[in-house]
PDB file of N, CA and C in Angstrom:
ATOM      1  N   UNK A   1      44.726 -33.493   9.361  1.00  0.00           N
ATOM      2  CA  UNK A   1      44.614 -32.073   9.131  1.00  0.00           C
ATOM      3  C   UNK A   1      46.008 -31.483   9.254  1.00  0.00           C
ATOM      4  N   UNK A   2      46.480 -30.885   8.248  1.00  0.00           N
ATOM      5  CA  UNK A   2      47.415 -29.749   8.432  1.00  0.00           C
ATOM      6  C   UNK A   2      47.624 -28.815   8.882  1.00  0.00           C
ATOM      7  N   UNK A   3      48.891 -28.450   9.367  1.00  0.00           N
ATOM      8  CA  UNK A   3      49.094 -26.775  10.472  1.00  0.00           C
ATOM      9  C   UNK A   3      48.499 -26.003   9.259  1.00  0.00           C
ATOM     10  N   UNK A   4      48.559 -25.574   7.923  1.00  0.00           N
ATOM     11  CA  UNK A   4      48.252 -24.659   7.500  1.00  0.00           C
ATOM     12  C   UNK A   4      46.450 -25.040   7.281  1.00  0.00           C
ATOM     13  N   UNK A   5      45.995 -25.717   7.647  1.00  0.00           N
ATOM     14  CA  UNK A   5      44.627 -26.059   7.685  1.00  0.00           C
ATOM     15  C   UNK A   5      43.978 -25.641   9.106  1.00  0.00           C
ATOM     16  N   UNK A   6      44.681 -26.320  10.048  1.00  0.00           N
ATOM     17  CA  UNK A   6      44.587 -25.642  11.627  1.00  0.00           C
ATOM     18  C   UNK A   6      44.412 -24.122  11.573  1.00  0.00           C
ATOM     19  N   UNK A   7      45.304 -23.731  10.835  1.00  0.00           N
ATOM     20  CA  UNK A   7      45.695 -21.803  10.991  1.00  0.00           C
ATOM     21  C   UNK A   7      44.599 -21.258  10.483  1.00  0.00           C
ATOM     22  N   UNK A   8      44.057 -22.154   9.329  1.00  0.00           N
ATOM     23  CA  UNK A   8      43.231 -21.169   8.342  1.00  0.00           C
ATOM     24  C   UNK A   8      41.314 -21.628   9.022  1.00  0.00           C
ATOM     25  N   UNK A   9      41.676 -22.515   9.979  1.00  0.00           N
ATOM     26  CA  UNK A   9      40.798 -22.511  10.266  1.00  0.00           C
ATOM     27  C   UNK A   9      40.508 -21.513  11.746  1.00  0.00           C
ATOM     28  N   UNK A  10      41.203 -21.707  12.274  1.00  0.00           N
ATOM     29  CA  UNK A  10      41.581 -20.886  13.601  1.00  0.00           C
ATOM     30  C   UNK A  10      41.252 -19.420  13.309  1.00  0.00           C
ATOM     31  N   UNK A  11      42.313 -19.116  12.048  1.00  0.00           N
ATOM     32  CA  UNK A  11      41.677 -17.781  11.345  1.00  0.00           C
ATOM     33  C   UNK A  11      40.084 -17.162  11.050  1.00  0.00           C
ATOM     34  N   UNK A  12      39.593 -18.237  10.944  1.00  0.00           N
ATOM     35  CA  UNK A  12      37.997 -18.100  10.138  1.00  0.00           C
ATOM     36  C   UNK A  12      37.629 -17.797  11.526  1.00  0.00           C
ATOM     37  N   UNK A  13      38.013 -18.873  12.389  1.00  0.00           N
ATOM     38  CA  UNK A  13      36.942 -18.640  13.477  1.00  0.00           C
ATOM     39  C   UNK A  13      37.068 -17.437  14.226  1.00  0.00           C
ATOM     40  N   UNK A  14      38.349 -16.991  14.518  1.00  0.00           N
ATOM     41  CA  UNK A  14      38.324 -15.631  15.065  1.00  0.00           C
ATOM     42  C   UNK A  14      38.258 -14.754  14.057  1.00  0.00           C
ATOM     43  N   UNK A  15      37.968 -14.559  12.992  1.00  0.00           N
ATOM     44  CA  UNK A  15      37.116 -13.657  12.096  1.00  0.00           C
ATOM     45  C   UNK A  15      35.501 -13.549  12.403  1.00  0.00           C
ATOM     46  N   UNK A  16      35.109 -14.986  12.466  1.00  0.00           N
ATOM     47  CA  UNK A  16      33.656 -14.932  12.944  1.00  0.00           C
ATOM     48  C   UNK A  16      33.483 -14.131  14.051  1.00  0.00           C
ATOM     49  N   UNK A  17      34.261 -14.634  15.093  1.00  0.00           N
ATOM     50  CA  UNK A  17      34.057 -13.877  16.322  1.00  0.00           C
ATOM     51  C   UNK A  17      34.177 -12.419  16.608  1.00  0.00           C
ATOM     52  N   UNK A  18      35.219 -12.211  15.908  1.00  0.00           N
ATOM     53  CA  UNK A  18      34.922 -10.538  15.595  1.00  0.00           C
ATOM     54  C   UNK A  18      34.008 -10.229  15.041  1.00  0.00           C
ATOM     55  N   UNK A  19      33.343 -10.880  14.387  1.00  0.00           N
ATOM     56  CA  UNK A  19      32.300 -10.326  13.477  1.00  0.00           C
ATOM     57  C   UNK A  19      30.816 -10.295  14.215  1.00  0.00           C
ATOM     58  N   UNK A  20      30.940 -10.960  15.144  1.00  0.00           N
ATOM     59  CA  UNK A  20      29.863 -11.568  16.056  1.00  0.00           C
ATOM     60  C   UNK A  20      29.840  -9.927  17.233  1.00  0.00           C
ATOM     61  N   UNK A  21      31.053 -10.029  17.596  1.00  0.00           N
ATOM     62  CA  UNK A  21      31.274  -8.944  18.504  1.00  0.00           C
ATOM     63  C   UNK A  21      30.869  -7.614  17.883  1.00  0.00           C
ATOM     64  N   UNK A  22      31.180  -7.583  16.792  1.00  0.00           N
ATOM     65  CA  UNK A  22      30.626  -6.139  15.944  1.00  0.00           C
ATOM     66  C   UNK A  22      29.291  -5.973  15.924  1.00  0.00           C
ATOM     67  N   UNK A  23      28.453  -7.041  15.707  1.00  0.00           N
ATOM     68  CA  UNK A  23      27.404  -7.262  15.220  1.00  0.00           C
ATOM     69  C   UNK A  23      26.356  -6.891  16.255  1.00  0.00           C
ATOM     70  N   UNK A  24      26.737  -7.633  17.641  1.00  0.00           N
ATOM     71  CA  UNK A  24      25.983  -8.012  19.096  1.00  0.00           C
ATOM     72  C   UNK A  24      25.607  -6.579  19.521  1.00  0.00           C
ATOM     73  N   UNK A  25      26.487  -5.726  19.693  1.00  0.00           N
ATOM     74  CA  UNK A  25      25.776  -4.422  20.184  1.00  0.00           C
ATOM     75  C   UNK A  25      24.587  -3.595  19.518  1.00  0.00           C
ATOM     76  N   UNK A  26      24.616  -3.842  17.928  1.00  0.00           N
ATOM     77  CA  UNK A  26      23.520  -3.323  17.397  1.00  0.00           C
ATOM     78  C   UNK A  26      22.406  -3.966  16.891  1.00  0.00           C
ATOM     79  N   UNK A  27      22.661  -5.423  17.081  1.00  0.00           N
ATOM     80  CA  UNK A  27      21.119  -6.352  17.722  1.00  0.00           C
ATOM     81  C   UNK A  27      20.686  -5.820  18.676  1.00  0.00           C
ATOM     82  N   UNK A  28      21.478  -5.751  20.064  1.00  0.00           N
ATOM     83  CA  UNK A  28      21.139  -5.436  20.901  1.00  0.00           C
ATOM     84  C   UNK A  28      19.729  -3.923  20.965  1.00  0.00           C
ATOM     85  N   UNK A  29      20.639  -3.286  20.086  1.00  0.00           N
ATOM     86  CA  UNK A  29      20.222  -2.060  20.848  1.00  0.00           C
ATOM     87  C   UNK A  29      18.717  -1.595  19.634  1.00  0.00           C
ATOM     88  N   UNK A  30      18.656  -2.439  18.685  1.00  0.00           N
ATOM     89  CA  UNK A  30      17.471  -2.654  17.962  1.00  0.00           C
ATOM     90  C   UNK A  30      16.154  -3.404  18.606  1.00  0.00           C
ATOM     91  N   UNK A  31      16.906  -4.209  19.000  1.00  0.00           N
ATOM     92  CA  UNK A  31      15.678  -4.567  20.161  1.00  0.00           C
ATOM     93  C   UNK A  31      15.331  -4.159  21.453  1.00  0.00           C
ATOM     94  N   UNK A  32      16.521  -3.124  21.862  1.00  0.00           N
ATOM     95  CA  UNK A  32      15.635  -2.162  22.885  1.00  0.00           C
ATOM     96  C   UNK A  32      14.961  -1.079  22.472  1.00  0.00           C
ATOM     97  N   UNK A  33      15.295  -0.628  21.133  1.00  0.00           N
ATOM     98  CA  UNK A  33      14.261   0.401  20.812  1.00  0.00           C
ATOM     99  C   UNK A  33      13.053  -0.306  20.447  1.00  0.00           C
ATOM    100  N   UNK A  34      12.550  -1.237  19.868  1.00  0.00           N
ATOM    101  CA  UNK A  34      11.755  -2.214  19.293  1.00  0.00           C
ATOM    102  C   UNK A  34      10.882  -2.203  20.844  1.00  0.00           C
ATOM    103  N   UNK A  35      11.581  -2.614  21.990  1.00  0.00           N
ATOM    104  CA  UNK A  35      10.627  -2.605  22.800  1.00  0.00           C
ATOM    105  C   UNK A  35       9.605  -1.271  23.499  1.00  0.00           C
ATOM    106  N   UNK A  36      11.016  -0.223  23.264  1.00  0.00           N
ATOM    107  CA  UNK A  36      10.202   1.122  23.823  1.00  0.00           C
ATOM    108  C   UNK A  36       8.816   1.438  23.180  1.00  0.00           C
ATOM    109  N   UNK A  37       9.973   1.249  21.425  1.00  0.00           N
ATOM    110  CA  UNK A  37       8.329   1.369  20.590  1.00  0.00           C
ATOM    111  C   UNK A  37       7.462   0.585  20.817  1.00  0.00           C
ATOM    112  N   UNK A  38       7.269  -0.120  21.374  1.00  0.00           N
ATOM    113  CA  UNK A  38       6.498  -1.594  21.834  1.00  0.00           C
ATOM    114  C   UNK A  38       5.244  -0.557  23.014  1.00  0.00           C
ATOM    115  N   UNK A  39       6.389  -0.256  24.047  1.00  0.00           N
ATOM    116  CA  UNK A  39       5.622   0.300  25.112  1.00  0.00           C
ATOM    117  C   UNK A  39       4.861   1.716  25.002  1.00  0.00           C
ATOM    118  N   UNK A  40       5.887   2.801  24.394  1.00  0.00           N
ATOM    119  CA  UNK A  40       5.183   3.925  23.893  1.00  0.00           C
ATOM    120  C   UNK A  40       3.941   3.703  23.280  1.00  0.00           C
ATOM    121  N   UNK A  41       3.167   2.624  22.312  1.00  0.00           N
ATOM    122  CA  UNK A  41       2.570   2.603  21.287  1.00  0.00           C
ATOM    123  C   UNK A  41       1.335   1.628  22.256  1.00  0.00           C
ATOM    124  N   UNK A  42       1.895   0.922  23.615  1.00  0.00           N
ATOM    125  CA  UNK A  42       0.637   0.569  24.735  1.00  0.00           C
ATOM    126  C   UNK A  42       0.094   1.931  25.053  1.00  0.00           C
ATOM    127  N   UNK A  43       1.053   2.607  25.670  1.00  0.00           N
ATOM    128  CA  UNK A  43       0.826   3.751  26.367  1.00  0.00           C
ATOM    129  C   UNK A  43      -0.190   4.663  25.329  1.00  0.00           C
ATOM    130  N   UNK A  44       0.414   4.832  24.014  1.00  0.00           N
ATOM    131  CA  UNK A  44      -0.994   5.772  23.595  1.00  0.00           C
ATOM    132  C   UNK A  44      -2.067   5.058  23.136  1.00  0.00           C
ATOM    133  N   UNK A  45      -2.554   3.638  23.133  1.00  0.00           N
ATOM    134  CA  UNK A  45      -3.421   3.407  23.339  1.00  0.00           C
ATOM    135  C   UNK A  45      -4.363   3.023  24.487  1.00  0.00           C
ATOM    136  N   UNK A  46      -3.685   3.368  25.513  1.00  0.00           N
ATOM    137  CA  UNK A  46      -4.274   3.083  26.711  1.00  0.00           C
ATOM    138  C   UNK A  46      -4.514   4.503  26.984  1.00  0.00           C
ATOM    139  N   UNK A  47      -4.077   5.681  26.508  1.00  0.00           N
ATOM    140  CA  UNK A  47      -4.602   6.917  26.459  1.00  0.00           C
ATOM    141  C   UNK A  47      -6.142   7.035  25.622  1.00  0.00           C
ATOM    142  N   UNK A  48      -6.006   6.609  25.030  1.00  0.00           N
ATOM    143  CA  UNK A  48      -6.910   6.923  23.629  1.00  0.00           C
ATOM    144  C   UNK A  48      -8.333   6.088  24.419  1.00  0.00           C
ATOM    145  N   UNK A  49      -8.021   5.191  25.143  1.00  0.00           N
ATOM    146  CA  UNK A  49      -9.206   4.361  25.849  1.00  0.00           C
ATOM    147  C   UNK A  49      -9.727   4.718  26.983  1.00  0.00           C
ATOM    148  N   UNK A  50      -8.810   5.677  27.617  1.00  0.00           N
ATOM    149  CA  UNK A  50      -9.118   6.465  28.819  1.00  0.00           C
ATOM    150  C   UNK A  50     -10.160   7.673  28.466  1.00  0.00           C
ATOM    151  N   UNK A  51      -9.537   8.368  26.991  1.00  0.00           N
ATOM    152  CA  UNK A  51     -10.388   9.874  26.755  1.00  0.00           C
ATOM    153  C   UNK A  51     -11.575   9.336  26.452  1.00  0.00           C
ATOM    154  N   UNK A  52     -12.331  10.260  26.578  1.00  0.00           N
ATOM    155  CA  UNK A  52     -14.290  10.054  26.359  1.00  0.00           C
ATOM    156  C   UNK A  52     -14.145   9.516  25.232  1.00  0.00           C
ATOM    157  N   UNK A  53     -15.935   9.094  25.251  1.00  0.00           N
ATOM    158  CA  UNK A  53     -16.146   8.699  23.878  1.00  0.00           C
ATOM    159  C   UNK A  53     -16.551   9.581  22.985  1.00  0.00           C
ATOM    160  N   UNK A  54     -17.135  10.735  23.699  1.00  0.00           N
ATOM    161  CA  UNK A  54     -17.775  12.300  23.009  1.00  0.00           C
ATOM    162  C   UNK A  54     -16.788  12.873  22.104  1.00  0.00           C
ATOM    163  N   UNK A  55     -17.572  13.265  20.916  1.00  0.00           N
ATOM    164  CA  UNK A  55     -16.971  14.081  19.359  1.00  0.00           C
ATOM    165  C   UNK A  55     -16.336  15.033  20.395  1.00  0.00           C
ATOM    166  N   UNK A  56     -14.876  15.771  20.201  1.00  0.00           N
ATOM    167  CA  UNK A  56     -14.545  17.214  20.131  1.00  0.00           C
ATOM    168  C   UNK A  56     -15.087  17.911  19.273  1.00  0.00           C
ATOM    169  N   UNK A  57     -16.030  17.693  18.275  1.00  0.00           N
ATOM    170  CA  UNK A  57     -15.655  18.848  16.867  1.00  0.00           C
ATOM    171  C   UNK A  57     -17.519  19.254  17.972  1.00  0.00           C
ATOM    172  N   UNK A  58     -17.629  20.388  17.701  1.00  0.00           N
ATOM    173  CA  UNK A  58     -19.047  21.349  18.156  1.00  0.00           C
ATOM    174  C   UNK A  58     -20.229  20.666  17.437  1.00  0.00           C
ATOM    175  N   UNK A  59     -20.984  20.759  18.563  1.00  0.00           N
ATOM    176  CA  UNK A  59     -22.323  20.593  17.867  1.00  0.00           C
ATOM    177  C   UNK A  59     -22.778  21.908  17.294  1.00  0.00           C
ATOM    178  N   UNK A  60     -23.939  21.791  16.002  1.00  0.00           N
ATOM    179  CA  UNK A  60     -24.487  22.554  15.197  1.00  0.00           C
ATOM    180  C   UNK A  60     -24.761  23.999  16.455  1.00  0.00           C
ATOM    181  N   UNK A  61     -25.430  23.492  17.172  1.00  0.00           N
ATOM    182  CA  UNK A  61     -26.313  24.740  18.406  1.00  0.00           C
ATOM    183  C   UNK A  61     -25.046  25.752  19.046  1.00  0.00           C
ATOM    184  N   UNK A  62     -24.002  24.498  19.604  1.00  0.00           N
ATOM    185  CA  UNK A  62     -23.244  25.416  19.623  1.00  0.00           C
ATOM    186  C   UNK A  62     -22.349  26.725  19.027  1.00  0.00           C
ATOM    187  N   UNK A  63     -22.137  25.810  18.015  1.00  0.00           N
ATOM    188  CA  UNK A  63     -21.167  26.631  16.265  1.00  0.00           C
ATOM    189  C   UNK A  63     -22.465  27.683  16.085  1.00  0.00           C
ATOM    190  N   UNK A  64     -23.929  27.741  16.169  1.00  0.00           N
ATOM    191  CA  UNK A  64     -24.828  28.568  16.008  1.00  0.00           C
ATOM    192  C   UNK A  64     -24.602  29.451  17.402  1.00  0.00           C
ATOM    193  N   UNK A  65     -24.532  29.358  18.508  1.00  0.00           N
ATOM    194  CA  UNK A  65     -24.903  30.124  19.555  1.00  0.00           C
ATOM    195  C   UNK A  65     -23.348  31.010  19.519  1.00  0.00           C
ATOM    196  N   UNK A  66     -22.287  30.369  19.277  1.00  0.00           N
ATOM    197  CA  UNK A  66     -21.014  31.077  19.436  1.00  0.00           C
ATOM    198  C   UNK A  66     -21.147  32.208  18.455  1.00  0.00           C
ATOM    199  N   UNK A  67     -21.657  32.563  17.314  1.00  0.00           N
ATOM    200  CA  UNK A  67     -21.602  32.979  15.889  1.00  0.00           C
ATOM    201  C   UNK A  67     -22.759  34.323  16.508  1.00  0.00           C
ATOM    202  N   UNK A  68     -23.915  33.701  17.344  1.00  0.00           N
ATOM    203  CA  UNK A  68     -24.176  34.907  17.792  1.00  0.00           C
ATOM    204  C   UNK A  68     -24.149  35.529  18.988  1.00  0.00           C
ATOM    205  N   UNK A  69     -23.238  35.009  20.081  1.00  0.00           N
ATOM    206  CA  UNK A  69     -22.463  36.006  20.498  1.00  0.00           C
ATOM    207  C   UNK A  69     -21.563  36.659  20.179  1.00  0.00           C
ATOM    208  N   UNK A  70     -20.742  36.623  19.151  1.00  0.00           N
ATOM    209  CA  UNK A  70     -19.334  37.033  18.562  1.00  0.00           C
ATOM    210  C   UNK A  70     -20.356  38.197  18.045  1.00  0.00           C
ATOM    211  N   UNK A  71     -21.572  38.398  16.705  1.00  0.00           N
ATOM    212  CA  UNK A  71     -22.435  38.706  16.584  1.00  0.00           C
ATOM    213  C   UNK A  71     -22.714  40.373  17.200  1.00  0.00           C
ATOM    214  N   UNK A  72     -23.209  40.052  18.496  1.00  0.00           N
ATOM    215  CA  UNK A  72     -23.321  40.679  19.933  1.00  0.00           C
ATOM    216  C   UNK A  72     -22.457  41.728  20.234  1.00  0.00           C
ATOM    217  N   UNK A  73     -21.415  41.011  20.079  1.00  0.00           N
ATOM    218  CA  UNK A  73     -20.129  41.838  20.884  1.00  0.00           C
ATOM    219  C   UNK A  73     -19.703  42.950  19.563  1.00  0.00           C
ATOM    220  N   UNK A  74     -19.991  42.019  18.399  1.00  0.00           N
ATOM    221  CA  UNK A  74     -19.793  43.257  16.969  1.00  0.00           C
ATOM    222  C   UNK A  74     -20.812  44.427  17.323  1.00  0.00           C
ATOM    223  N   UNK A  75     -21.921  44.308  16.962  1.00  0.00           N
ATOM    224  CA  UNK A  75     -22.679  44.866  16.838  1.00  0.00           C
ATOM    225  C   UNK A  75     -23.156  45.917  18.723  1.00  0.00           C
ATOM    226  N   UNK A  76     -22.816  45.655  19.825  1.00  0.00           N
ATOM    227  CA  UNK A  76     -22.814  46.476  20.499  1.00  0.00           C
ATOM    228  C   UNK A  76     -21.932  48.035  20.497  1.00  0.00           C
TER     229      UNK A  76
END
């Protein structure tokens, strides 16, 4: 192997390595968001398993009984 083969290889490799070094912090920091989203996305389903199993939206009787008190309060 030749010095100008040595150099150009020596060269490559600390090119890689810079390139490695550039690279490493924003692997990094992709896979710590990757995990938050990981955990945030337990967390609201471990919400979602906690709330009842009961509809929010009104039953008919109610949506009827509200309509005539509102009704009530017009008409007094």
């Amino acid at each position: 192997m030749t010095t100008e083969q040595t150099e150009a290889l020596i060269g490559m490799g600390l090119t890689f390595a810079i390139l490695v070094l550039m690279i490493l912090p924003s692997l990094a920091g992709i896979a710590h968001e990757r995990r938050i989203d990981r955990q945030l996305r337990e967390a609201a389903e471990r919400e979602t398993q906690k709330s009842s199993s009961r509809s929010t939206v009104p039953s008919t009787a109610t949506w009827y009984a509200e309509g005539r008190r509102s009704k009530k309060l017009v008409s007094s």
